[in-house]
Protein backbone atom coordinates (compact mmCIF):
# COMPACT_ATOMS: atom_id res chain seq x y z
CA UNK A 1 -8.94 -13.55 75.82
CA UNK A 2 -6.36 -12.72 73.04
CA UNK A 3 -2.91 -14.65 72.87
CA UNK A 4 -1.68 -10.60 73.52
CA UNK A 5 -3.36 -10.71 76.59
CA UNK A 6 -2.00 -14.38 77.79
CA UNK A 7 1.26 -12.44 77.14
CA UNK A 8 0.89 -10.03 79.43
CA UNK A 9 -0.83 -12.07 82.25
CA UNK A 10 2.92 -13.70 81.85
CA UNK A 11 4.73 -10.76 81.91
CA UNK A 12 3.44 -9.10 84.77
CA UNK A 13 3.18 -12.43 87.08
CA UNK A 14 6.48 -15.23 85.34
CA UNK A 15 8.22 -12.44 84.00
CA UNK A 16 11.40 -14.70 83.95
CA UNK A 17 9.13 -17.10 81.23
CA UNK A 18 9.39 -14.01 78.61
CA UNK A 19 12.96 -12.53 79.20
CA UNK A 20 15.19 -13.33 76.30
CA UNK A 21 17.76 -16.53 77.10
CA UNK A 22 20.84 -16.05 76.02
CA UNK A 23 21.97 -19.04 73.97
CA UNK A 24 24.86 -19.70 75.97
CA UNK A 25 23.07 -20.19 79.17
CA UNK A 26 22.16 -23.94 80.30
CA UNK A 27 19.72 -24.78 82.80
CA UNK A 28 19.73 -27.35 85.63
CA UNK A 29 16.81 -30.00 85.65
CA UNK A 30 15.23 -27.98 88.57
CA UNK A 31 15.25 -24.48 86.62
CA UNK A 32 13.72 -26.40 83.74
CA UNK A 33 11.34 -28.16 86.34
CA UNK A 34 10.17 -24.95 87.89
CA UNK A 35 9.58 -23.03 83.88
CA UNK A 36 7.26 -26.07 83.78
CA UNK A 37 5.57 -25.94 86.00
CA UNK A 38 5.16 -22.18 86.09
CA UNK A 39 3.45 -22.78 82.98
CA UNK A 40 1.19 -25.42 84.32
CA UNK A 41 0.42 -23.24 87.25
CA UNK A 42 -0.81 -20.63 85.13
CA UNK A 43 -2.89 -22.83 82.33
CA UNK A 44 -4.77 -24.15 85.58
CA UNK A 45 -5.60 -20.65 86.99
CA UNK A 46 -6.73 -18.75 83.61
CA UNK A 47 -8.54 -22.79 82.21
CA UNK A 48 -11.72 -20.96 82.30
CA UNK A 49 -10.67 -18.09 79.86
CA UNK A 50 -8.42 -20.94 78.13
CA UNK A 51 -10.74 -23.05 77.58
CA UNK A 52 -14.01 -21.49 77.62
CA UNK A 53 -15.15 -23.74 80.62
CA UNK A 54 -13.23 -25.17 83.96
CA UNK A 55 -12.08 -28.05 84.02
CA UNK A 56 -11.67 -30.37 87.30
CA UNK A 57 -9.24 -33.04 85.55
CA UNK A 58 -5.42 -31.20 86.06
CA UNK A 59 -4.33 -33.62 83.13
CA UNK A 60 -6.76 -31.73 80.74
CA UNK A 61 -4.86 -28.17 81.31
CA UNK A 62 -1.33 -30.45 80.22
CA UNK A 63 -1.39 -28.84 76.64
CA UNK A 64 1.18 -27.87 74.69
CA UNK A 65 -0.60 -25.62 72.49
CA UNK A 66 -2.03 -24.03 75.06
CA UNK A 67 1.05 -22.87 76.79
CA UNK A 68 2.38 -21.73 73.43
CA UNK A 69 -0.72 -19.68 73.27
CA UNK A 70 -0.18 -18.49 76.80
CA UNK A 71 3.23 -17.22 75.53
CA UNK A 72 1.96 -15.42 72.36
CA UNK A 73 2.49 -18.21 69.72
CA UNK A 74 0.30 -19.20 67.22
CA UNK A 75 0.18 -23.51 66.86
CA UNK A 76 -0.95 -25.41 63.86
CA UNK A 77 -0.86 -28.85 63.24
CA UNK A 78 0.16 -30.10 59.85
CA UNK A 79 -0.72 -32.99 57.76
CA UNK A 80 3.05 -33.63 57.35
CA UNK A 81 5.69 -31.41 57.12
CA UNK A 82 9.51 -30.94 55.11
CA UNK A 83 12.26 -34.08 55.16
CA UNK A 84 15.94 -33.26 55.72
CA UNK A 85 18.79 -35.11 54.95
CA UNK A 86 21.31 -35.95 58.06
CA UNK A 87 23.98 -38.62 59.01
CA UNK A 88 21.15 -41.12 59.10
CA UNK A 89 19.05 -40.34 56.13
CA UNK A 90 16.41 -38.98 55.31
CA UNK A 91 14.52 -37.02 58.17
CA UNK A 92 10.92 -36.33 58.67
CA UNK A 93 10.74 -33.08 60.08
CA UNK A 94 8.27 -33.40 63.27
CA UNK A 95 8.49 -29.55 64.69
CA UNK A 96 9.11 -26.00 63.61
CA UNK A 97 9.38 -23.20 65.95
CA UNK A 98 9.88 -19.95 64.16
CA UNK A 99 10.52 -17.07 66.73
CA UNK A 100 10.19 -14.25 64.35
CA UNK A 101 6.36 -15.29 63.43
CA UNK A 102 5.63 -16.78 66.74
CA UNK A 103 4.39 -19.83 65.16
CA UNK A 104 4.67 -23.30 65.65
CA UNK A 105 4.22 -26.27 63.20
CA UNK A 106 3.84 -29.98 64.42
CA UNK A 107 3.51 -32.62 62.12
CA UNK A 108 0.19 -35.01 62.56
CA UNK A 109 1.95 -37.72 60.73
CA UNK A 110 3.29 -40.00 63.88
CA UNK A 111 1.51 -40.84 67.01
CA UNK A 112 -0.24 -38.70 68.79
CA UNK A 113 2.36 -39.36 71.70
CA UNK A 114 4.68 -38.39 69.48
CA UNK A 115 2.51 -35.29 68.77
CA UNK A 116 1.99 -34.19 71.65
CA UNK A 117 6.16 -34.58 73.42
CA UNK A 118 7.18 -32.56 69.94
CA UNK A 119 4.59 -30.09 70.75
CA UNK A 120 5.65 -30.06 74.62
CA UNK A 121 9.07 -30.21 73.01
CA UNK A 122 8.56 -26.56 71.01
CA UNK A 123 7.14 -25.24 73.91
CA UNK A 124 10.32 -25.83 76.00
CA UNK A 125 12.47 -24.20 72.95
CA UNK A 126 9.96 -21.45 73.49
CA UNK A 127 10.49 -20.62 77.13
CA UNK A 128 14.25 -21.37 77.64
CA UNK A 129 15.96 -20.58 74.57
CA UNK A 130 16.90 -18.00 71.83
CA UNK A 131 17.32 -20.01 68.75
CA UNK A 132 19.90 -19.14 66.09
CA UNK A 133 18.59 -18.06 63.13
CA UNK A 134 14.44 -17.50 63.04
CA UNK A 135 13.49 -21.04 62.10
CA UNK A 136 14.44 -24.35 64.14
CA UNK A 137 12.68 -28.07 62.98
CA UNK A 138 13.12 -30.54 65.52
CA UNK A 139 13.16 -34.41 64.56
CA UNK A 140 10.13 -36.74 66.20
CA UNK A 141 10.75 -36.94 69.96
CA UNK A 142 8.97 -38.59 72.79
CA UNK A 143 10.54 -38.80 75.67
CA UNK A 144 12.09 -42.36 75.37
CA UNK A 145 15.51 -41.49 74.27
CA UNK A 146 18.28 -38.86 75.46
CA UNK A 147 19.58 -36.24 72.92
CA UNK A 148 23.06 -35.21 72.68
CA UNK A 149 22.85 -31.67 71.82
CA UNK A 150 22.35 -29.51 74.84
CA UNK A 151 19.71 -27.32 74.14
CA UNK A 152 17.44 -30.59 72.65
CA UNK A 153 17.79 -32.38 76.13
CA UNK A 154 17.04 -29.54 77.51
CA UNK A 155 14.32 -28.97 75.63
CA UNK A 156 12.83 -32.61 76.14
CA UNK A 157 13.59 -32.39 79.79
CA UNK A 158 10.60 -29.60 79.52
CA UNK A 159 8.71 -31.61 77.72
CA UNK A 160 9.15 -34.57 80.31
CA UNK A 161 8.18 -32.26 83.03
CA UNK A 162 5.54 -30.31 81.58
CA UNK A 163 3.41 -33.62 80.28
CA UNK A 164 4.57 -35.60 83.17
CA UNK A 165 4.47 -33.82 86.25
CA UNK A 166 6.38 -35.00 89.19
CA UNK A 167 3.38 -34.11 92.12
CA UNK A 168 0.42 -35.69 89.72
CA UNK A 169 1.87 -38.21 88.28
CA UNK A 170 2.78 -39.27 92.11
CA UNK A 171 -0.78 -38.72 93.00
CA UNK A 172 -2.36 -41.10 90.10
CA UNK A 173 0.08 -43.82 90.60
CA UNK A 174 -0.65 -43.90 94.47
CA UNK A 175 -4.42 -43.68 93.00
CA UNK A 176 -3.70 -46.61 91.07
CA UNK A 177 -1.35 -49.05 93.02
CA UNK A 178 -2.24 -47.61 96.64
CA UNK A 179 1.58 -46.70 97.40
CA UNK A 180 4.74 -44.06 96.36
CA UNK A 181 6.97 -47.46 95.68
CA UNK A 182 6.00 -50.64 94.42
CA UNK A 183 7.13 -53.87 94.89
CA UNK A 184 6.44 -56.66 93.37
CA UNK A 185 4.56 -58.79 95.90
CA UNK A 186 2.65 -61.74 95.36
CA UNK A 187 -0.49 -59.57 96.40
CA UNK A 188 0.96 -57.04 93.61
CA UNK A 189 1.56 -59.94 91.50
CA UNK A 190 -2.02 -60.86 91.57
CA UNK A 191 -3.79 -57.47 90.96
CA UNK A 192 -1.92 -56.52 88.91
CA UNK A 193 -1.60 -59.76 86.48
CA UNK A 194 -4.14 -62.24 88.16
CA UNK A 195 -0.96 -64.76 88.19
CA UNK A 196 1.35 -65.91 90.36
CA UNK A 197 4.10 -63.89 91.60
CA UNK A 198 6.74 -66.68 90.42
CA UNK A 199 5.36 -66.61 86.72
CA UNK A 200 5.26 -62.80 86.90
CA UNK A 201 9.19 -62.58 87.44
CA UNK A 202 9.94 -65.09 84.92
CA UNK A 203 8.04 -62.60 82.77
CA UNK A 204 8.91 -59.36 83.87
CA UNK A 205 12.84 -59.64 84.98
CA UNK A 206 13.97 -55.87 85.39
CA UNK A 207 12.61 -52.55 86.97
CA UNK A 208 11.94 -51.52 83.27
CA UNK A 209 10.23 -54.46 82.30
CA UNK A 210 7.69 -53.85 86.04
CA UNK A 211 7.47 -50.11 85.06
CA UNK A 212 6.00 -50.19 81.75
CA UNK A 213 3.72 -53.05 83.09
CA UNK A 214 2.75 -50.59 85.32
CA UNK A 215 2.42 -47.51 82.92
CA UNK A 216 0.23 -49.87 80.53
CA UNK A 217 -2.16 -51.54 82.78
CA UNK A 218 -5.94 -51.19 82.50
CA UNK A 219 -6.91 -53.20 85.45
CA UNK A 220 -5.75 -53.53 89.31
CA UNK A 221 -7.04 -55.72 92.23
CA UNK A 222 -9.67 -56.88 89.81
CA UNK A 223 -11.20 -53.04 88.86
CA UNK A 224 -10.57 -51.52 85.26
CA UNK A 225 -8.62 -48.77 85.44
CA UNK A 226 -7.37 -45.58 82.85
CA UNK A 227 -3.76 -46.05 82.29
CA UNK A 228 -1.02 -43.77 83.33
CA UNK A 229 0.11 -43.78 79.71
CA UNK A 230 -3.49 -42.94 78.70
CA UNK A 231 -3.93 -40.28 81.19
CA UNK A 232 -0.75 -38.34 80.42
CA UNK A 233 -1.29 -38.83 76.77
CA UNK A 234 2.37 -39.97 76.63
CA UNK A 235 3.62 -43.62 75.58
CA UNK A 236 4.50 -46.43 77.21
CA UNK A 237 8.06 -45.90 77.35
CA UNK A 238 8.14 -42.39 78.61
CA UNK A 239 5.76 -42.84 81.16
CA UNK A 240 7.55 -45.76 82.57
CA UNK A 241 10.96 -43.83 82.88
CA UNK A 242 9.28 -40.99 84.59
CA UNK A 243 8.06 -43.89 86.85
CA UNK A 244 11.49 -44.83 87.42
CA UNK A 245 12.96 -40.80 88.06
CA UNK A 246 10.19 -40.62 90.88
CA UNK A 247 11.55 -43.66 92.46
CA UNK A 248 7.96 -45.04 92.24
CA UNK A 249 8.86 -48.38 91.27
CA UNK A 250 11.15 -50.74 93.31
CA UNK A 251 13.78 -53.83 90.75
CA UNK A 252 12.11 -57.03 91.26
CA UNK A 253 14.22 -59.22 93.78
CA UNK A 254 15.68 -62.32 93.03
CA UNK A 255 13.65 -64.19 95.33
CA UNK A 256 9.96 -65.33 95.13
């Protein structure tokens, strides 16, 4: 199938993906939400067409460059691509989105978790916003920080929900860790660091410190297991917020 017939499958079924924005509009977390996952929705029901077979793994249809396709842009990924100068130096430019050519450029030169939020990233400039001017480069983003401008958190907010999203990520962590809120147990202690739950706290003091334990870890209750940041193809960091904004993981308590 052509990227001019993804188009129209999106016209004539999310025709509020393709209307124009207007640049002065702003969008609550749950309009930016639902754009997501309208666009996840439809990757999973045209994946065969996509990609040419059907895939059973939901994380495999999270692609950024696939739901620019589905939209009518062209992606490429660069070996590196222009520096700017701002208020802190030099600046590696990470993304382009250029509306007029329907192309977008991502940079290969950070990690691919890097890659692949800037990517998400361009897609979310693509379905909420009508940039000024034809060409807009984006900085490297992935998902561990909170930009100031407006239309870049909203932008990353897309990204966050469209590589992260809120039902599956749910569903692999209860996969994982057998519940929708950890707590840091001695039981918990044990699978999930074969120590004691005393010399786990003295370790890991804060909710961030558990979450990113718990978006890193390979094994549980003694079995080896893919982590969440290696599933969502995200890092560390990012996954462990999102942990955090789905009330997944409880604060350790002060006693043992």
């Amino acid at each position: 199938m052509e990227n001019t017939e993804y188009s129209a499958v999106i016209q004539d079924e999310f025709a509020e993906l393709t209307d124009t924005p207007l640049t002065s509009r702003r969008y609550s977390d749950s309009q930016i939400e639902m754009r997501a996952n309208n666009i996840l929705r439809e990757l999973w029901q045209n994946r065969e067409q996509m990609w040419g077979w059907s895939p059973t793994d939901p994380t495999i249809v999270i692609d950024p460059a696939k739901g620019l396709e589905l939209l009518g842009f062209d992606f490429f990924l660069e070996e590196e691509l222009a520096t700017y100068d701002s208020d802190q130096g030099h600046v590696q430019v990470a993304g382009v989105i250029n509306r007029e050519t329907r192309r977008v450029h991502v940079s290969k030169k950070f990690p691919m978790s890097v890659v692949s939020f800037t990517a998400a990233h361009e897609l979310g400039h693509a379905v909420l916003h009508e940039i000024s001017g034809p060409i807009h480069r984006d900085r490297p983003v992935n998902g561990e920080s909170i930009a100031r401008d407006p239309i870049e958190r909203e932008a990353d907010k897309f990204a966050t929900f469209f590589l992260m999203p809120a039902k599956l990520v749910k569903s692999r962590f209860v996969e994982l860790f057998g519940t929708e809120n950890f707590s840091l147990t001695e039981d918990a202690a044990f699978a999930l660091t074969c120590d004691s739950l005393a010399k786990v706290k003295k370790r890991y003091k804060t909710r961030r410190d558990i979450s990113r334990l718990l978006a890193s870890a390979k094994s549980y209750g003694g079995r080896n297991v893919y982590s969440l940041a290696d599933q969502f193809r995200v890092s560390v960091e990012a996954i462990a917020i999102r942990l955090e904004e789905l009330s997944l993981v409880q604060a350790p308590t002060a006693r043992s």
